[in-house]
PDB file of N, CA and C in Angstrom:
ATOM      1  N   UNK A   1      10.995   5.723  17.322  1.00  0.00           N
ATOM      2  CA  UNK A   1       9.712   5.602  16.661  1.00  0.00           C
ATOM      3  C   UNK A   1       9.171   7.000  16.346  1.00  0.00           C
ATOM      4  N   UNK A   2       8.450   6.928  14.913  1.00  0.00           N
ATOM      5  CA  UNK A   2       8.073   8.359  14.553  1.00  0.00           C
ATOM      6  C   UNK A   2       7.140   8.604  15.307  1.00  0.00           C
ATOM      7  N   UNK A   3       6.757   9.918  15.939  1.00  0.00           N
ATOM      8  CA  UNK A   3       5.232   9.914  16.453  1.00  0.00           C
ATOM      9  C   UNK A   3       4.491  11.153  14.861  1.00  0.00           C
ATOM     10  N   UNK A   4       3.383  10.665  15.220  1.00  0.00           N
ATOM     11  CA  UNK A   4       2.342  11.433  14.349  1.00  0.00           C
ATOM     12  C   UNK A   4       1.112  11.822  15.015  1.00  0.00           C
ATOM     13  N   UNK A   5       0.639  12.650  14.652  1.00  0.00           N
ATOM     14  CA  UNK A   5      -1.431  13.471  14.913  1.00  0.00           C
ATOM     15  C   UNK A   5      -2.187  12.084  14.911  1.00  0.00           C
ATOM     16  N   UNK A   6      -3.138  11.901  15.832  1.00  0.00           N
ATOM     17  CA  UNK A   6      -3.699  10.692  15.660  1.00  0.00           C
ATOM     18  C   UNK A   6      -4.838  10.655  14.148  1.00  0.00           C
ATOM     19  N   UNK A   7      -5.149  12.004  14.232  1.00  0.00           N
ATOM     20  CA  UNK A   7      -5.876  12.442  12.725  1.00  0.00           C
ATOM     21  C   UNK A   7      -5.165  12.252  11.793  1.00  0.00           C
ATOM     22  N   UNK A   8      -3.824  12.081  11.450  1.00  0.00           N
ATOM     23  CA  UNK A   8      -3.382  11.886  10.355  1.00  0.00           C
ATOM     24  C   UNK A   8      -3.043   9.919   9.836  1.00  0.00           C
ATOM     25  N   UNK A   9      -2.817   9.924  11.186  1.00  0.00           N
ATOM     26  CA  UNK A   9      -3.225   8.103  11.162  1.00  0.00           C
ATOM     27  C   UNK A   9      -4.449   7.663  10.572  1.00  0.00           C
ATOM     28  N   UNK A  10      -5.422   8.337  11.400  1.00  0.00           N
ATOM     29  CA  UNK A  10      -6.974   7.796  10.730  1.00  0.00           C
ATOM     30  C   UNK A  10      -6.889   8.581   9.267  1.00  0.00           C
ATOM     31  N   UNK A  11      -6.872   9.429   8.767  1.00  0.00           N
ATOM     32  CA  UNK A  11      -7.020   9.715   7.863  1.00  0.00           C
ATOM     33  C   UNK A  11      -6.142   9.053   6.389  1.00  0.00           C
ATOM     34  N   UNK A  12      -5.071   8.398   7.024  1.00  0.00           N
ATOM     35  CA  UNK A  12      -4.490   7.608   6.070  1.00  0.00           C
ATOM     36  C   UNK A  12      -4.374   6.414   5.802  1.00  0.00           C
ATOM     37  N   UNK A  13      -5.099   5.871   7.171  1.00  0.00           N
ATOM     38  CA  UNK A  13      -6.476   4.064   7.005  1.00  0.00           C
ATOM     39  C   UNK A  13      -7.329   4.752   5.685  1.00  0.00           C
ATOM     40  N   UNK A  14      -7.854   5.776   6.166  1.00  0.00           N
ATOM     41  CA  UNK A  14      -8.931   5.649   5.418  1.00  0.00           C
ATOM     42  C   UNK A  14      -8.929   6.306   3.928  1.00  0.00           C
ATOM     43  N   UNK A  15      -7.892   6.987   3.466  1.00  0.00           N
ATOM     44  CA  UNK A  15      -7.816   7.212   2.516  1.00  0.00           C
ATOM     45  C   UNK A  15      -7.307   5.922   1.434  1.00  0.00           C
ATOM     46  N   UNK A  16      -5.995   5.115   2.208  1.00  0.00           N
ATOM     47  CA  UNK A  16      -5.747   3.935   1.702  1.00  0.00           C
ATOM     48  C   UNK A  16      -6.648   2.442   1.263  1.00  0.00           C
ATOM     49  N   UNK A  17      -7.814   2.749   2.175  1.00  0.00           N
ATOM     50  CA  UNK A  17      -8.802   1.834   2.127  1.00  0.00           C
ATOM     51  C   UNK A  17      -9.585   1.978   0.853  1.00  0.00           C
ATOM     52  N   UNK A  18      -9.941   3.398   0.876  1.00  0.00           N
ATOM     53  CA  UNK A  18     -10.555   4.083  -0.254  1.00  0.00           C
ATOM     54  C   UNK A  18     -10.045   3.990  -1.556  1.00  0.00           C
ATOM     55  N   UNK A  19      -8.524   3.879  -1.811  1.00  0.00           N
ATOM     56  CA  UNK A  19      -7.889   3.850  -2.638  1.00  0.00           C
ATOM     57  C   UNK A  19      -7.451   2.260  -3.013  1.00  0.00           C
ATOM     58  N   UNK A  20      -7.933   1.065  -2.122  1.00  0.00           N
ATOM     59  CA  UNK A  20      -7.567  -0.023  -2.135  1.00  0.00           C
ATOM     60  C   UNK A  20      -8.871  -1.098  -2.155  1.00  0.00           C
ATOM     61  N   UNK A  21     -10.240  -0.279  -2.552  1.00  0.00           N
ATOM     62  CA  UNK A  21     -11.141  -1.353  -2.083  1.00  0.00           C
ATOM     63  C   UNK A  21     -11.472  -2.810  -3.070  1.00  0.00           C
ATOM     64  N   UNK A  22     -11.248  -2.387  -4.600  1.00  0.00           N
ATOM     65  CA  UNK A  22     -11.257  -3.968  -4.881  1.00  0.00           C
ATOM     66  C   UNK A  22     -10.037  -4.659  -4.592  1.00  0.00           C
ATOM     67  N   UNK A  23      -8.737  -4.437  -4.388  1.00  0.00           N
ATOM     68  CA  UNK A  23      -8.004  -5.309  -3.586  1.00  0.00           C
ATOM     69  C   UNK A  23      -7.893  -6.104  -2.806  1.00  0.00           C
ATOM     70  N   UNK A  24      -9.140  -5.230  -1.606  1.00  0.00           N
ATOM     71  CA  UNK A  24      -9.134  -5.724   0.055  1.00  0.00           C
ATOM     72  C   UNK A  24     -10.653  -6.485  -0.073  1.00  0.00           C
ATOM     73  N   UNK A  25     -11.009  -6.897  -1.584  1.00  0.00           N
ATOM     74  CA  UNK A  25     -12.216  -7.398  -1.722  1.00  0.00           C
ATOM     75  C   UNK A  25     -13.746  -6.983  -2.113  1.00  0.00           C
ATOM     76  N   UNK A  26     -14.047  -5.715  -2.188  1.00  0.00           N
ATOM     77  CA  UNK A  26     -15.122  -4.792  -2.176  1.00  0.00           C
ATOM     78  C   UNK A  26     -15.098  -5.375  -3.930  1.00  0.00           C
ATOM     79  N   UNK A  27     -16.681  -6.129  -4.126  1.00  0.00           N
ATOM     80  CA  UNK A  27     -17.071  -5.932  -5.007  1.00  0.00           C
ATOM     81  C   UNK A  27     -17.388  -4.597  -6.011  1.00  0.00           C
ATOM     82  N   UNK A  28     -17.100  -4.815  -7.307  1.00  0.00           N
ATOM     83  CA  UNK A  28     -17.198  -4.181  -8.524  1.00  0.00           C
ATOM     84  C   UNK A  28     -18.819  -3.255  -8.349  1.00  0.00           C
ATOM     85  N   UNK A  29     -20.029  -4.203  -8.038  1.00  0.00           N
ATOM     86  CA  UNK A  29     -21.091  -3.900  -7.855  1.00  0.00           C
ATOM     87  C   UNK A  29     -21.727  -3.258  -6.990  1.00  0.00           C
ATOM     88  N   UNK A  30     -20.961  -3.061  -5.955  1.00  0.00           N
ATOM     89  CA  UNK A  30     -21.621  -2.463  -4.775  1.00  0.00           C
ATOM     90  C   UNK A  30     -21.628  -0.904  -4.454  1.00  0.00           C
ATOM     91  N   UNK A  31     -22.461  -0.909  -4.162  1.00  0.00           N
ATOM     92  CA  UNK A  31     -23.286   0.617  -4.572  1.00  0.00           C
ATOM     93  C   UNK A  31     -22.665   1.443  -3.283  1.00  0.00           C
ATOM     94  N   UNK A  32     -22.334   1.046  -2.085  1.00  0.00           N
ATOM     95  CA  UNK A  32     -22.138   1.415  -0.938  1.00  0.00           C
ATOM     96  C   UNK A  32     -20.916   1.015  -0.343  1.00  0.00           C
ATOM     97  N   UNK A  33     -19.551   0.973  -0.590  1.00  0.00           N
ATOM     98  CA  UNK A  33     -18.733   0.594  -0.240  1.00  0.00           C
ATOM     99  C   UNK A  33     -18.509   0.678   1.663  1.00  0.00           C
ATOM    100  N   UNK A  34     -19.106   1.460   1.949  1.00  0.00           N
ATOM    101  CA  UNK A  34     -19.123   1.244   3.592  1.00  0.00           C
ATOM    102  C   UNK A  34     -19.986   0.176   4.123  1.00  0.00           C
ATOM    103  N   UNK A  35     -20.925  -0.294   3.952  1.00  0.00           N
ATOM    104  CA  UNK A  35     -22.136  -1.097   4.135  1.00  0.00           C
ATOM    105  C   UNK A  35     -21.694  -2.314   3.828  1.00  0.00           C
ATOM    106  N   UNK A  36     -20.763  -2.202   2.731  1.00  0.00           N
ATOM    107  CA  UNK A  36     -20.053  -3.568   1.865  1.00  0.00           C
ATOM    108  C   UNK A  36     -19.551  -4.423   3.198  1.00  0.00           C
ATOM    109  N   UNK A  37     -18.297  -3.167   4.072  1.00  0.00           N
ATOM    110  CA  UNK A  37     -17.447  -3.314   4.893  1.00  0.00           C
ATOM    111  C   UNK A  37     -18.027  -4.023   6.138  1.00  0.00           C
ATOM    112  N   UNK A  38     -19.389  -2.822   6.361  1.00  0.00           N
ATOM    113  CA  UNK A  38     -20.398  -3.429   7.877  1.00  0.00           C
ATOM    114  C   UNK A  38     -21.270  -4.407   7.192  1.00  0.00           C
ATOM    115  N   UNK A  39     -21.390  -5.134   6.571  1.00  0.00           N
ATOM    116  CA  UNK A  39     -21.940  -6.570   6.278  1.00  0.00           C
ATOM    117  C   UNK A  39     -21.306  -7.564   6.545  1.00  0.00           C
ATOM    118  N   UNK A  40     -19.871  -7.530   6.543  1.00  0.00           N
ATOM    119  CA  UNK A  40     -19.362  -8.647   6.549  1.00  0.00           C
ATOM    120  C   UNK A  40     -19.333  -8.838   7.701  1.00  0.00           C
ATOM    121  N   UNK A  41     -18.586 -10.174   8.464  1.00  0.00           N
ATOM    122  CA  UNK A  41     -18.649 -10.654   9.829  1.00  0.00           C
ATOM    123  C   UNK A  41     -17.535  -9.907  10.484  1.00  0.00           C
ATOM    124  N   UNK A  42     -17.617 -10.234  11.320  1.00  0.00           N
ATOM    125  CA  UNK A  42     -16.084  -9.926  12.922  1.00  0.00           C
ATOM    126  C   UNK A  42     -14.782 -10.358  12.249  1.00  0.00           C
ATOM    127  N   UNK A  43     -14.923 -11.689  11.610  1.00  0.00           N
ATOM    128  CA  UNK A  43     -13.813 -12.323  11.338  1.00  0.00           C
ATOM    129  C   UNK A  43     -13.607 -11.639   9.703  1.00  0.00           C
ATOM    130  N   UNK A  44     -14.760 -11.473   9.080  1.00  0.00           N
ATOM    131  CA  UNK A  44     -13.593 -10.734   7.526  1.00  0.00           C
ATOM    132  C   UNK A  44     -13.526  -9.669   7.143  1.00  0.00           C
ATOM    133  N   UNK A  45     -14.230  -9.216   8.675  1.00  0.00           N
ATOM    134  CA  UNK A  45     -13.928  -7.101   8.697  1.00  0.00           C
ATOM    135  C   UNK A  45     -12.076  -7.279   9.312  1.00  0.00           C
ATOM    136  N   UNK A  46     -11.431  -8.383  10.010  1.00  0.00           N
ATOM    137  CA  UNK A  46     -10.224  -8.834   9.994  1.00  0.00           C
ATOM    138  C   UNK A  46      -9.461  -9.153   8.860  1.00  0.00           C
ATOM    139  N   UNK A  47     -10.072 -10.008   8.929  1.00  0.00           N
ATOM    140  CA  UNK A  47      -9.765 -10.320   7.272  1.00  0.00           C
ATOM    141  C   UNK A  47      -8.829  -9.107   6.357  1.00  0.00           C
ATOM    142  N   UNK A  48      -9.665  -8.353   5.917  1.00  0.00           N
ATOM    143  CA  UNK A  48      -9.985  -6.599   5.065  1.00  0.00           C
ATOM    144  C   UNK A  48      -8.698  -5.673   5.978  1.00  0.00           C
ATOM    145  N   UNK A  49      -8.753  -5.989   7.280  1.00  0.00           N
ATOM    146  CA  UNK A  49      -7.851  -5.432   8.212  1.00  0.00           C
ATOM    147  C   UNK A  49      -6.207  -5.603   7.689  1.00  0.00           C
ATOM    148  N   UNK A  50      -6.355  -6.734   7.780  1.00  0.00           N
ATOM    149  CA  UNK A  50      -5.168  -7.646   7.608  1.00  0.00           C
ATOM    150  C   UNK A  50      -4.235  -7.341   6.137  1.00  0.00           C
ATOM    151  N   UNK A  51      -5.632  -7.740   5.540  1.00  0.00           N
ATOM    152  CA  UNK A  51      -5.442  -7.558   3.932  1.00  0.00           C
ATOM    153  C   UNK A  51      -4.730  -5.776   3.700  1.00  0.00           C
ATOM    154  N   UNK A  52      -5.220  -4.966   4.089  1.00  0.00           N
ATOM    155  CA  UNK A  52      -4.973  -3.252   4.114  1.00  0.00           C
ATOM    156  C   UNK A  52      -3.674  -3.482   4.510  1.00  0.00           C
ATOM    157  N   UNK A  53      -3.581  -4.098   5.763  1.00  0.00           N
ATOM    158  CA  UNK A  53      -1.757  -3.585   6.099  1.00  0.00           C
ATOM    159  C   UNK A  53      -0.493  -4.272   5.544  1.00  0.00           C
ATOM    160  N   UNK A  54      -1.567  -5.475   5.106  1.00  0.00           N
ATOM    161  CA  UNK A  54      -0.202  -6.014   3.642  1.00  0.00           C
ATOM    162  C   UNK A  54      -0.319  -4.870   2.831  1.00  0.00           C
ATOM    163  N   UNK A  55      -0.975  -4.253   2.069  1.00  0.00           N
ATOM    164  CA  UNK A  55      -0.672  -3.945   1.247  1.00  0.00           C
ATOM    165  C   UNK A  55      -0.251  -2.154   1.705  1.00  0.00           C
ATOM    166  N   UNK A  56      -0.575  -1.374   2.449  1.00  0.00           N
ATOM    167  CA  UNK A  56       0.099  -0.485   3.575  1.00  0.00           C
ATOM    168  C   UNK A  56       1.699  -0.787   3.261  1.00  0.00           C
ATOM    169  N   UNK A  57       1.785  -1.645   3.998  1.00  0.00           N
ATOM    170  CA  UNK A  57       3.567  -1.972   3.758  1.00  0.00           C
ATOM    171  C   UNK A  57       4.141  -2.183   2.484  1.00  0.00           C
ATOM    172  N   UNK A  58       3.415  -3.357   1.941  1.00  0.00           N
ATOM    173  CA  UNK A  58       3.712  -3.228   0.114  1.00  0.00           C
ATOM    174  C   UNK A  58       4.321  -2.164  -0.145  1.00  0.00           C
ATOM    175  N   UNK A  59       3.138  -0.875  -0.014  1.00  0.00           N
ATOM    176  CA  UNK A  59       3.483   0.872  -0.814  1.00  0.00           C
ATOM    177  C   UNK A  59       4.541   1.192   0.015  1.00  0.00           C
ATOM    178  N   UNK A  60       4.513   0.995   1.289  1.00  0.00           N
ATOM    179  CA  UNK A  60       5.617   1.886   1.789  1.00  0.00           C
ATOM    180  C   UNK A  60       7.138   1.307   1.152  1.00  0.00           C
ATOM    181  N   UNK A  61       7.228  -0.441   0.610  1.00  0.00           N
ATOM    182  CA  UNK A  61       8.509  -0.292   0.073  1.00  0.00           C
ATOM    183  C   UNK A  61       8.688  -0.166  -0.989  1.00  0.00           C
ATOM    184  N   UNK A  62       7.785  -0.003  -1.405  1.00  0.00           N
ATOM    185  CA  UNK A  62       7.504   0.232  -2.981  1.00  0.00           C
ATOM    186  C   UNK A  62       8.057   1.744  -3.607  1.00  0.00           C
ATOM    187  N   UNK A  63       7.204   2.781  -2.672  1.00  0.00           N
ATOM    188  CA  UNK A  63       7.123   4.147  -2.442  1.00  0.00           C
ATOM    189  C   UNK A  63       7.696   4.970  -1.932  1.00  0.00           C
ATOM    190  N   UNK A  64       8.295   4.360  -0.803  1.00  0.00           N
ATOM    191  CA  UNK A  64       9.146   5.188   0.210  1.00  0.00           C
ATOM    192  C   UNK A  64       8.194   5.549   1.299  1.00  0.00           C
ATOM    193  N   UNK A  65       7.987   5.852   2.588  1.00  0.00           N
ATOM    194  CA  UNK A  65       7.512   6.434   3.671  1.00  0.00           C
ATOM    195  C   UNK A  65       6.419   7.509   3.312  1.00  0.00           C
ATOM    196  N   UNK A  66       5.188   7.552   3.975  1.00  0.00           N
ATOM    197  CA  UNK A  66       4.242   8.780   3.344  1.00  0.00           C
ATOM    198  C   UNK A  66       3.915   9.238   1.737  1.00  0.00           C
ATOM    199  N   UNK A  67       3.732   8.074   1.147  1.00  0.00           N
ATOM    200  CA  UNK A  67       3.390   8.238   0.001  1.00  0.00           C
ATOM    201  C   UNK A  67       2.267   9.501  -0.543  1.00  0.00           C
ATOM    202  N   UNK A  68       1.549   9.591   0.921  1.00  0.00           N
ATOM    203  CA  UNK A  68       0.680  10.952   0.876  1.00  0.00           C
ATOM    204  C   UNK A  68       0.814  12.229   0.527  1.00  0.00           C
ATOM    205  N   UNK A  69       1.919  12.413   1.145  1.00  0.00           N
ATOM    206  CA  UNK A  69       2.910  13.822   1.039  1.00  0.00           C
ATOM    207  C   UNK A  69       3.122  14.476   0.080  1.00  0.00           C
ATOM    208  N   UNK A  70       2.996  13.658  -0.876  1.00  0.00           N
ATOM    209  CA  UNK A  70       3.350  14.038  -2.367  1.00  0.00           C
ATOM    210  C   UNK A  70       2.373  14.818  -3.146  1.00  0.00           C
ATOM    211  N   UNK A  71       3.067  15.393  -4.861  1.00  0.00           N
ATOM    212  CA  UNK A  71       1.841  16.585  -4.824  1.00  0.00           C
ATOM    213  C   UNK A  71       0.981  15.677  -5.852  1.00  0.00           C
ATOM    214  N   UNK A  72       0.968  14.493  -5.737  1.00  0.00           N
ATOM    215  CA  UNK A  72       0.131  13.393  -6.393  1.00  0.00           C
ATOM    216  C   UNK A  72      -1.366  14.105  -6.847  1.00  0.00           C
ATOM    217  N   UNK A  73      -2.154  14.461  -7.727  1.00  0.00           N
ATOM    218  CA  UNK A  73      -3.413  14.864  -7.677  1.00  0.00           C
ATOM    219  C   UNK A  73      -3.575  16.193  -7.870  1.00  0.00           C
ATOM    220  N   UNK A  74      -2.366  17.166  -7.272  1.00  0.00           N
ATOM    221  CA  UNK A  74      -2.446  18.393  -7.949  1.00  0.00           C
ATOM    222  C   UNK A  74      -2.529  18.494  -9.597  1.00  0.00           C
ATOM    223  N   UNK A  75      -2.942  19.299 -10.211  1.00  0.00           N
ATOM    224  CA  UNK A  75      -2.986  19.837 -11.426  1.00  0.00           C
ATOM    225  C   UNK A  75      -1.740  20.025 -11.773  1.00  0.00           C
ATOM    226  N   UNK A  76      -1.535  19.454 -13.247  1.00  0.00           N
ATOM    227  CA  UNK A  76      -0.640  19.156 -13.834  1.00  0.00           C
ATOM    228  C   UNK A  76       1.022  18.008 -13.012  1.00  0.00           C
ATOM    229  N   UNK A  77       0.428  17.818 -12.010  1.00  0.00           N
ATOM    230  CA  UNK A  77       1.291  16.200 -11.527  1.00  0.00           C
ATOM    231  C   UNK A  77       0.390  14.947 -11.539  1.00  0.00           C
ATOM    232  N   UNK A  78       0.856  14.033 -11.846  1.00  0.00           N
ATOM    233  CA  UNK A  78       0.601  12.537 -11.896  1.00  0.00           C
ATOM    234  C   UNK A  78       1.267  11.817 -11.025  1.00  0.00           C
TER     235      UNK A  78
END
């Protein structure tokens, strides 16, 4: 098993989340996408949970491992 920084774990929930929120349900309209998240209940902040690591895995076979890594976003890469 790979080990990793526990900061780089959280940081790649949360970048993926960020990058996934009308997917995992986050209305078009909502002004506050965190608030969106703490509104909902116990059961469809699970829900959203659930939903993220389908699609987590999706990219990883989609993508290959650490899709992060990449120079995605630098100037002049796409």
């Amino acid at each position: 098993m790979k080990t990793i920084e526990l900061e780089e774990l959280v940081a790649g929930v949360i970048l993926d989340f960020c990058e996934n929120l009308a997917e995992v349900g986050c209305p078009k309209d909502a002004k506050e996408s965190d608030m969106w998240y703490r509104n909902l209940t116990w059961d469809e902040q699970k829900k959203v949970a659930d939903k993220l690591l389908s699609i987590i895995e999706r990219d990883d076979k989609r993508f290959g491992e650490n899709p992060k890594k990449t120079n995605k976003g630098k100037k002049g890469n796409k």
